[in-house]
Protein backbone atom coordinates (compact mmCIF):
# COMPACT_ATOMS: atom_id res chain seq x y z
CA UNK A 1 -8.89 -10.79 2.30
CA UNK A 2 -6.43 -8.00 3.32
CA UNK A 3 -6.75 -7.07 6.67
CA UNK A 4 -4.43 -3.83 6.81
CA UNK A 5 -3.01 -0.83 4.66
CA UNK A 6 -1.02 2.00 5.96
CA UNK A 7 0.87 4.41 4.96
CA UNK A 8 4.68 4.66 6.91
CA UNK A 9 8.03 6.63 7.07
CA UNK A 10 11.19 4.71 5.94
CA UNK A 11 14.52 5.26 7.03
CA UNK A 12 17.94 4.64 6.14
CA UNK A 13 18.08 1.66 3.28
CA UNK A 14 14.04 2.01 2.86
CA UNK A 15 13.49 0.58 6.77
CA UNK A 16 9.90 0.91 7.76
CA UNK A 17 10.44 3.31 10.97
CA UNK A 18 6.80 4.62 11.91
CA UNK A 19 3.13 5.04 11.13
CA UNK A 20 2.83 8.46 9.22
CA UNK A 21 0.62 9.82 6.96
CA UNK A 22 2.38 13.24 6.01
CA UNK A 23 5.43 13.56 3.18
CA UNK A 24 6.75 15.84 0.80
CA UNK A 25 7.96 15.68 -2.35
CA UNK A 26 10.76 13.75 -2.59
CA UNK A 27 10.43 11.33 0.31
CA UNK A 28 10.36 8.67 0.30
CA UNK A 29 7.16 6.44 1.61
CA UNK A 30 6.05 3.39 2.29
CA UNK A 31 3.00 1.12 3.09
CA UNK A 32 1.84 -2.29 4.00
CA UNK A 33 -0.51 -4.08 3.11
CA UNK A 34 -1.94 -7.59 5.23
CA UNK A 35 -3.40 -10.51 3.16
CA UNK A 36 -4.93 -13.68 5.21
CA UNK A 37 -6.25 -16.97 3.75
CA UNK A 38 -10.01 -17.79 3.99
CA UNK A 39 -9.41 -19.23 7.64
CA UNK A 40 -7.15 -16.00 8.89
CA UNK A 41 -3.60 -17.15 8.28
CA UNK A 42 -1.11 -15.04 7.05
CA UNK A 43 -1.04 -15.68 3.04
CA UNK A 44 2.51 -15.87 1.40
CA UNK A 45 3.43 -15.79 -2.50
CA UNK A 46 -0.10 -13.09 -2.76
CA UNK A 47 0.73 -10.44 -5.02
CA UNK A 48 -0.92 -7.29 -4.71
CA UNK A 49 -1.45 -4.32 -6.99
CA UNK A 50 -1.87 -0.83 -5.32
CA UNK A 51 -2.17 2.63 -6.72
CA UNK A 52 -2.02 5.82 -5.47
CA UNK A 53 -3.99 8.60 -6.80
CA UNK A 54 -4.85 12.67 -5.74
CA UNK A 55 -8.09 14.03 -4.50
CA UNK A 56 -9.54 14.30 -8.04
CA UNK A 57 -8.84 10.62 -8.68
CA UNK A 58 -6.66 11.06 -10.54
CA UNK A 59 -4.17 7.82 -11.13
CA UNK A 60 -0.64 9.28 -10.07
CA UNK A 61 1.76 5.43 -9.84
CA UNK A 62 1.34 1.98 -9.46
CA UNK A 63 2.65 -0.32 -7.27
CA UNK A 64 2.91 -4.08 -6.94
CA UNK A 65 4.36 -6.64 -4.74
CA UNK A 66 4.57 -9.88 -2.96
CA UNK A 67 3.41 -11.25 0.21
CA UNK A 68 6.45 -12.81 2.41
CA UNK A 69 5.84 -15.27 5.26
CA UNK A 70 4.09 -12.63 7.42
CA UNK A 71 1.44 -12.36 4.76
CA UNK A 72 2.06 -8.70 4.00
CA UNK A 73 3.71 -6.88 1.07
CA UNK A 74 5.82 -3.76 2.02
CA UNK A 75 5.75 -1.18 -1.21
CA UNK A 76 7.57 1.99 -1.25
CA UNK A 77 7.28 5.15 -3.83
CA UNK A 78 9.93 8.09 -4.05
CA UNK A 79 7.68 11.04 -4.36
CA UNK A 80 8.90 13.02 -7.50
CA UNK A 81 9.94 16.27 -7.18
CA UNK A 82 7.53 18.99 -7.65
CA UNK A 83 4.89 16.96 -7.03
CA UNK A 84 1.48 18.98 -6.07
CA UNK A 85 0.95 19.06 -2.47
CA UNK A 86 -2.75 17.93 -0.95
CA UNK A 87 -4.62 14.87 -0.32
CA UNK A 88 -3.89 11.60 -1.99
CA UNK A 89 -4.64 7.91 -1.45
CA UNK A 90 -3.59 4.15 -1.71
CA UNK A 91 -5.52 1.95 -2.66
CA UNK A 92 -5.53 -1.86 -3.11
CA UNK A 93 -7.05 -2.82 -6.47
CA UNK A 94 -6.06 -6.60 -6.80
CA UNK A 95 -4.89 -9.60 -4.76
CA UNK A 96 -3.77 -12.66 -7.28
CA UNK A 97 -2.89 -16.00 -5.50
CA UNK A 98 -2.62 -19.36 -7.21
CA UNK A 99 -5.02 -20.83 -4.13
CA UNK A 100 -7.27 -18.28 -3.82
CA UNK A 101 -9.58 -15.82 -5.31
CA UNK A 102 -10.27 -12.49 -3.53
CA UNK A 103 -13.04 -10.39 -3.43
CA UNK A 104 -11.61 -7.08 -2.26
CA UNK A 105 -15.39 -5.86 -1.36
CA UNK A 106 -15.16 -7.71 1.64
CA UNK A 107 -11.57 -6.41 2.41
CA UNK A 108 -10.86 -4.07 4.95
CA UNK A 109 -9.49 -1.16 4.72
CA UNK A 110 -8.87 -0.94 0.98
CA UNK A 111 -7.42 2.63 1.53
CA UNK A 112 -5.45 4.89 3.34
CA UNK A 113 -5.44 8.65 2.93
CA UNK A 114 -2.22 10.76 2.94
CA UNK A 115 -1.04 14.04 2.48
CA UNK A 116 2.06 15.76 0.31
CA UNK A 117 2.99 19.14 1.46
């Protein structure tokens, strides 16, 4: 299951520095996303597919990447320029482990809302 997504604001050399949830175009964000095993361990080696896509639904990028030791995968996006400001979201569409098979309806959260101004 994942057990946390949200969305933050990196720093110098992509650092996650803080929990935000407002950018602008050409930032550059980032977000994590928590992945335990069936008995609530952190799960290494998961990958994990995210998108992120407007108020419309519209599918604006995707993102994938790997769990570490911690059990959570830290994805960033550069926010082309020009890009319309308003409400977007990520969301986690896939886990894929060798071990285990997840069943992201009983995941929580599976989103996180943001804004680009």
């Amino acid at each position: 299951t994942t057990t946390y997504l949200d969305t933050w604001c990196l720093g110098k050399g992509s650092s996650f520095l803080e929990l935000c949830d407002t950018f602008r175009d050409r930032d550059t964000m980032g977000w994590i996303v928590a992945v335990e095993d069936n008995l609530g361990a952190p799960l290494s080696g998961a990958q994990v597919f995210t998108v992120v896509r407007d108020a419309g639904g519209a599918l604006i990028t995707e993102k994938q990447g790997f769990t570490g030791e911690s059990g959570e995968a830290f994805l960033t996006w550069r926010i082309p320029r020009r890009q319309a400001p308003g409400p977007y979201t990520v969301e986690i569409v896939d886990v894929i482990h060798g071990s285990f098979v997840f069943d992201l309806s009983t995941s929580s959260p599976t989103e996180a809302p943001f804004t680009i101004q």
